[in-house]
C-alpha atoms as a PDB file:
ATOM      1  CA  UNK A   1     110.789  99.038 134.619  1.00  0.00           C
ATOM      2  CA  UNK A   2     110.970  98.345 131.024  1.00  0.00           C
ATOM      3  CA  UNK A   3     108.105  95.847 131.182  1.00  0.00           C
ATOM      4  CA  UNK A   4     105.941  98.188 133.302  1.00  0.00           C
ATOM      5  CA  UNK A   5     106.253 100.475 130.116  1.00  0.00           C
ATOM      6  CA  UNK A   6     105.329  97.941 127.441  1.00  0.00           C
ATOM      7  CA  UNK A   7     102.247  96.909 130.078  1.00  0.00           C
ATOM      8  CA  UNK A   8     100.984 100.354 130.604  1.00  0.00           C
ATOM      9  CA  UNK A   9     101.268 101.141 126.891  1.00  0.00           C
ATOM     10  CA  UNK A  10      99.685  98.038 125.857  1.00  0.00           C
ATOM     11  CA  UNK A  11      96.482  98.556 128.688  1.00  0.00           C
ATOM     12  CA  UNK A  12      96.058 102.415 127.475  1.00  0.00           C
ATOM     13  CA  UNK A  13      95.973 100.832 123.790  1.00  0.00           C
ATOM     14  CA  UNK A  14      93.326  98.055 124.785  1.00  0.00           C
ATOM     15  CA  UNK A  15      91.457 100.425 126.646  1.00  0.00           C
ATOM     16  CA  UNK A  16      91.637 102.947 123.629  1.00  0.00           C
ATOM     17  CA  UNK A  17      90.715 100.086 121.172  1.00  0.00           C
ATOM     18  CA  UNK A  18      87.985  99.278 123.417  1.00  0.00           C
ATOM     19  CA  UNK A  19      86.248 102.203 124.200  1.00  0.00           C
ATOM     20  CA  UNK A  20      83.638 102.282 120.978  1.00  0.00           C
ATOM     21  CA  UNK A  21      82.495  99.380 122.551  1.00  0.00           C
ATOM     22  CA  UNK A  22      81.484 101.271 125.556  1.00  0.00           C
ATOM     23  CA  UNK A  23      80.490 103.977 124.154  1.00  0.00           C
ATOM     24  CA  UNK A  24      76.152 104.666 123.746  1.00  0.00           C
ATOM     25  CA  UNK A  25      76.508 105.893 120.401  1.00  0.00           C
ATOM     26  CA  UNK A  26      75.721 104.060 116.992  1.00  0.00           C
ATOM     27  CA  UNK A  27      79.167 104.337 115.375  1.00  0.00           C
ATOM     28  CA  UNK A  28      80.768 101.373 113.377  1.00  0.00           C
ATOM     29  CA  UNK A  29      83.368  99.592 115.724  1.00  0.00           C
ATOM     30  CA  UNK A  30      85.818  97.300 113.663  1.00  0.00           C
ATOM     31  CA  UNK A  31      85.103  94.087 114.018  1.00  0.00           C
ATOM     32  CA  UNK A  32      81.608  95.147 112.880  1.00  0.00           C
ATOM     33  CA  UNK A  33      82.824  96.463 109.408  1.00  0.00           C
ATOM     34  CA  UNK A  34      85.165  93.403 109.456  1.00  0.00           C
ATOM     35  CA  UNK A  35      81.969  91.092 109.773  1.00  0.00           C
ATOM     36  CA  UNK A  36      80.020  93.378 107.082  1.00  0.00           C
ATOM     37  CA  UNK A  37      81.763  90.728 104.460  1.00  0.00           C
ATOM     38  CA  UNK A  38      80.917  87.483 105.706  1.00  0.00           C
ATOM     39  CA  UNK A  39      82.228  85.150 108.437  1.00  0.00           C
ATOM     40  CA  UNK A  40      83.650  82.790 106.134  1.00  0.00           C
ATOM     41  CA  UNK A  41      85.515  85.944 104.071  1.00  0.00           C
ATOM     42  CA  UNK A  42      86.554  87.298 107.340  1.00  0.00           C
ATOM     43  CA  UNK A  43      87.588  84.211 108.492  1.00  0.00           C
ATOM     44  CA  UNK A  44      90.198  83.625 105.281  1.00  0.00           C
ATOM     45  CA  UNK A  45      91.292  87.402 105.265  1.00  0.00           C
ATOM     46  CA  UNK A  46      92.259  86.599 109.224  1.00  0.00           C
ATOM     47  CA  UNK A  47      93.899  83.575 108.387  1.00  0.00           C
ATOM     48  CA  UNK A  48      96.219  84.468 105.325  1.00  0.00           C
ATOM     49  CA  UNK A  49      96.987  87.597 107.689  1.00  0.00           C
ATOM     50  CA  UNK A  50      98.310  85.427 110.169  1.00  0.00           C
ATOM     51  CA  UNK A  51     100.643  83.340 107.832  1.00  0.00           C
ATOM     52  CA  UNK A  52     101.734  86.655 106.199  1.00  0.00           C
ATOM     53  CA  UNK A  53     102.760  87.546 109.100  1.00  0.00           C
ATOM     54  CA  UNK A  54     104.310  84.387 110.085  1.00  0.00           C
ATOM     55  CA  UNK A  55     106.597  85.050 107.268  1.00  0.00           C
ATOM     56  CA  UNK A  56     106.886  88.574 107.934  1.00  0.00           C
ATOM     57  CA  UNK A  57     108.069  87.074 111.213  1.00  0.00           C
ATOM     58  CA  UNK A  58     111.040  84.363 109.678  1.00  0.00           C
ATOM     59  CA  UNK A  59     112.537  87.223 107.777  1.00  0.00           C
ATOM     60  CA  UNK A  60     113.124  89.697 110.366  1.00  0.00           C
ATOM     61  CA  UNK A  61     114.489  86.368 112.692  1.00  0.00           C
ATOM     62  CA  UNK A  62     116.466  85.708 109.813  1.00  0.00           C
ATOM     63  CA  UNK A  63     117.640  89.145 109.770  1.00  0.00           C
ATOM     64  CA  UNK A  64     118.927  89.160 113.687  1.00  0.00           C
ATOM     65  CA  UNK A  65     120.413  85.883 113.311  1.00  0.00           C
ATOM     66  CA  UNK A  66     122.904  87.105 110.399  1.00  0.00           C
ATOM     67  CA  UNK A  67     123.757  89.625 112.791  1.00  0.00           C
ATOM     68  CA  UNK A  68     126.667  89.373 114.832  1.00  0.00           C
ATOM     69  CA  UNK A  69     125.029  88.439 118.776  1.00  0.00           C
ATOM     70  CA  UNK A  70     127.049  91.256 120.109  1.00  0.00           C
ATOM     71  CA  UNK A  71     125.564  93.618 118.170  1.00  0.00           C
ATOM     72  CA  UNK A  72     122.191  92.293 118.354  1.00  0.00           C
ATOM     73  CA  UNK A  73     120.023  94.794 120.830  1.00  0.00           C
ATOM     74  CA  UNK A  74     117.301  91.408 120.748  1.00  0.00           C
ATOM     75  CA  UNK A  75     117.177  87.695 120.298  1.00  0.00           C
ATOM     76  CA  UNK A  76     116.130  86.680 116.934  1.00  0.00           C
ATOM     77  CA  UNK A  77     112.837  84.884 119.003  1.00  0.00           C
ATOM     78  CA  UNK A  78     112.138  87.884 120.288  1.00  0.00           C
ATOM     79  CA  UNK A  79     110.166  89.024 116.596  1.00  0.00           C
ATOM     80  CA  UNK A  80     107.590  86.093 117.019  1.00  0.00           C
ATOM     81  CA  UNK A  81     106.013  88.598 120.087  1.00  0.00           C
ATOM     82  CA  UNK A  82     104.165  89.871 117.103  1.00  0.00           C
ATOM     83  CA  UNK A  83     101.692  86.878 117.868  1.00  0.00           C
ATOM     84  CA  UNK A  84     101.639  88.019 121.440  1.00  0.00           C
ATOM     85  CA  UNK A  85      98.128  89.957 121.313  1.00  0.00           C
ATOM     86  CA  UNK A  86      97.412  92.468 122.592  1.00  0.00           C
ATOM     87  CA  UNK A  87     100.809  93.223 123.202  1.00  0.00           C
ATOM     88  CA  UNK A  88     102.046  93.092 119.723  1.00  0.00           C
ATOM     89  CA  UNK A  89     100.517  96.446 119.232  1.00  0.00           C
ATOM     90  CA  UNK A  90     103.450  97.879 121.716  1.00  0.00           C
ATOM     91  CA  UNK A  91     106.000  95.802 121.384  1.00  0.00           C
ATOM     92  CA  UNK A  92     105.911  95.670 117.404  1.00  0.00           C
ATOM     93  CA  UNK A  93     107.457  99.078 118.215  1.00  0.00           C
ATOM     94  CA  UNK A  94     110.595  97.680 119.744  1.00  0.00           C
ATOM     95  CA  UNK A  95     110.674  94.944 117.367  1.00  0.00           C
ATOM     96  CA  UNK A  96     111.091  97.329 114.157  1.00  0.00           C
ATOM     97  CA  UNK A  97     113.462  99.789 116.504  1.00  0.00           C
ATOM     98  CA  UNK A  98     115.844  96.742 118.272  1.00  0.00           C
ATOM     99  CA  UNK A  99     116.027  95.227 114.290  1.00  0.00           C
ATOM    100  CA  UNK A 100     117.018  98.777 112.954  1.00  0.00           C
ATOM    101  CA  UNK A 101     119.671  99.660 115.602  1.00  0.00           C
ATOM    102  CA  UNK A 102     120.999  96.395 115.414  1.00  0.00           C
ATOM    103  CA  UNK A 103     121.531  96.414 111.658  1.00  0.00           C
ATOM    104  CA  UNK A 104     123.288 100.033 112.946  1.00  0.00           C
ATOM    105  CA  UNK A 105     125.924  98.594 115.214  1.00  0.00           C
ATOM    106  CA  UNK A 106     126.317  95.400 112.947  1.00  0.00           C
ATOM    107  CA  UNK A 107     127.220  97.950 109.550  1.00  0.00           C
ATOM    108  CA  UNK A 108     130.100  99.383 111.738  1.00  0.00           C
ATOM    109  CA  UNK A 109     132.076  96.142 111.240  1.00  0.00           C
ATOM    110  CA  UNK A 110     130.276  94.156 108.302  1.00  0.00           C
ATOM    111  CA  UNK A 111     131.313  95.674 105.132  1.00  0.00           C
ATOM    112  CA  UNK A 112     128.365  93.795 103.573  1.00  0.00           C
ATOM    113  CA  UNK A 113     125.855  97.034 104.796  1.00  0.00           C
ATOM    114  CA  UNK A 114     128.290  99.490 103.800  1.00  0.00           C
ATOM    115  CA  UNK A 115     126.296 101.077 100.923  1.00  0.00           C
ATOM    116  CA  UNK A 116     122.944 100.573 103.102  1.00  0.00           C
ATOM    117  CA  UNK A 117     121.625 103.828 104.611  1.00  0.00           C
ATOM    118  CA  UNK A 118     118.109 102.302 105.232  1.00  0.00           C
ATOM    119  CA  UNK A 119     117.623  99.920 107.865  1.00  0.00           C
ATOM    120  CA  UNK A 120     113.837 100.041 107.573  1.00  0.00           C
ATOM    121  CA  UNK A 121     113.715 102.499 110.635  1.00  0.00           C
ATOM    122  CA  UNK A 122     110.952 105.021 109.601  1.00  0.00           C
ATOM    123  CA  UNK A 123     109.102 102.266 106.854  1.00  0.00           C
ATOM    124  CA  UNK A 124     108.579  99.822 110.530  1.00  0.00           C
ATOM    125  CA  UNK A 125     107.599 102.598 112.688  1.00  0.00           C
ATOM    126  CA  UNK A 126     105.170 104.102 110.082  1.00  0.00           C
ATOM    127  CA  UNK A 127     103.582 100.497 109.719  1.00  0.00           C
ATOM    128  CA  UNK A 128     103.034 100.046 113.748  1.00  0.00           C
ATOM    129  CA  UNK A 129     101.658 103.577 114.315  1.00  0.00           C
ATOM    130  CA  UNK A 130      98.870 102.426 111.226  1.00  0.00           C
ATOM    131  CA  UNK A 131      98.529  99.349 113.082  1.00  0.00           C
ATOM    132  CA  UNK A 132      97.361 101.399 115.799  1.00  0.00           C
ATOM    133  CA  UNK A 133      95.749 103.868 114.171  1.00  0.00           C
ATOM    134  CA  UNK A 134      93.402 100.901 112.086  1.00  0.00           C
ATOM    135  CA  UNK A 135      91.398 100.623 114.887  1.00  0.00           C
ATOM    136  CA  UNK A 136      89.848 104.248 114.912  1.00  0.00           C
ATOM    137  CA  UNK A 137      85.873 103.170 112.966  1.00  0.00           C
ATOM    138  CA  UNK A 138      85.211 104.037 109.346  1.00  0.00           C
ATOM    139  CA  UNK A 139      87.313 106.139 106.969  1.00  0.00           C
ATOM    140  CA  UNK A 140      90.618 106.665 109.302  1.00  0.00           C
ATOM    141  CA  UNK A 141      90.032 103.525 110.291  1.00  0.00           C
ATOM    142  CA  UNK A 142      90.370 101.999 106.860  1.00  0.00           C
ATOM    143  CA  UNK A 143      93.418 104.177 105.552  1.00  0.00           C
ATOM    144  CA  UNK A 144      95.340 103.452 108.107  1.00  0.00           C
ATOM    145  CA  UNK A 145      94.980  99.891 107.512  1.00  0.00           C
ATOM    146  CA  UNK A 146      95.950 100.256 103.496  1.00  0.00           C
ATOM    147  CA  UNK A 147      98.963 102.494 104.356  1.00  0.00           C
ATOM    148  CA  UNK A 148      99.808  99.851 107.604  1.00  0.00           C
ATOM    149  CA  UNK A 149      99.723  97.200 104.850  1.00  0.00           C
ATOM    150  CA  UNK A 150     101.505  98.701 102.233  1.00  0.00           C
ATOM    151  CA  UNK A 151     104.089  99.513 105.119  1.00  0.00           C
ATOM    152  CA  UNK A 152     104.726  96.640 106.254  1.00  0.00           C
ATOM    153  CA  UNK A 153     105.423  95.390 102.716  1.00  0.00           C
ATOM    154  CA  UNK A 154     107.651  98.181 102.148  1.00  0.00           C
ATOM    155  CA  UNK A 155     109.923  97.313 105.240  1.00  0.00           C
ATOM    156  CA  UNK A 156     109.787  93.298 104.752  1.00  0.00           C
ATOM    157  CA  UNK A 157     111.546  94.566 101.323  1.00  0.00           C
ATOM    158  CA  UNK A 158     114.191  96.724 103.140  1.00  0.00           C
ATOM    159  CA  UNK A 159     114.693  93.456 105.223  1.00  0.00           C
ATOM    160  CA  UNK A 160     115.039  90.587 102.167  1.00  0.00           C
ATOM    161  CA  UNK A 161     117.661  92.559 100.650  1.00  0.00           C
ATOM    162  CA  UNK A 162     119.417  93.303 103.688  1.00  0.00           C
ATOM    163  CA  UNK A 163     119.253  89.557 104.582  1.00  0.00           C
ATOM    164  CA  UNK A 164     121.139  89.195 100.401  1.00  0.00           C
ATOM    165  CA  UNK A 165     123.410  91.270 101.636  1.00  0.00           C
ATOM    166  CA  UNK A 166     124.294  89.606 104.903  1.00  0.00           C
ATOM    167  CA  UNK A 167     124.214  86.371 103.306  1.00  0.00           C
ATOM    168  CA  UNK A 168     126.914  86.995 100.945  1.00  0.00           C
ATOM    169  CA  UNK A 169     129.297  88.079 103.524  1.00  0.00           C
END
């Protein structure tokens, strides 16, 4: 059941992203702005996204592993499904949610998150629903994007100093 969820999200998502493309009407999709700067730019910006998020990635793993597996609501793997496209666009939901509850259940027995009352719950959804919300042409489009990007940031600091923390203990 759960994975009919995440597939029926993800295929109303696609289909949503999609749809300028389908569309008789002369509005900027994306890609098309994306390309407005050059393959080889676009190219490069692409790339260091990737490894940014590659090490976006090795924190929150990081993260899970410090935390105690039975309080763990996912396997530390489970955060590379970010790379998983187009499916990343869903499940980057439960990634950010199954991180933040399980920092929840592990602060009820590590005193090490004790004085933590942000587990980067609001910071990660806020990030995936700009994520989402990037792909709407021009304008909205675009500040989505920023505020996804200075999101994400935002919540990969919540994470490092969590991961201080853990490591201490």
């Amino acid at each position: 059941m759960n994975f009919l969820i995440r597939f029926s999200l993800t295929a109303l998502l696609v289909t949503w992203a999609l749809l300028p493309y389908f569309e008789n009407s002369h509005h900027k999709n994306v890609p098309g702005e994306i390309l407005q700067i050059g393959m080889v730019w676009s190219i490069l910006i692409v790339a260091a996204f990737f490894v940014m998020v590659a090490f976006y990635c090795r924190t929150l793993q990081k993260c899970l592993s410090l935390i105690k597996p039975e309080n763990r609501k996912a396997s530390p793997k489970s955060v590379w499904y970010m790379f998983a496209l187009p499916f990343n666009f869903v499940e980057d939901f439960f990634i950010v949610i199954h991180l933040a509850h399980s920092l929840e259940e592990e602060k009820k027995t590590n005193g090490a998150l004790k004085e933590v009352n942000d587990f980067g719950l609001v910071s990660g959804i806020g990030w995936c629903v700009a994520q989402v919300l990037s792909f709407v042409p021009g304008v909205v489009g675009q500040i989505a994007g920023l505020l996804g990007m200075v999101l994400v940031v935002y919540h990969w600091v919540i994470i490092l100093r969590i991961n201080r923390r853990l490591r201490i203990n």
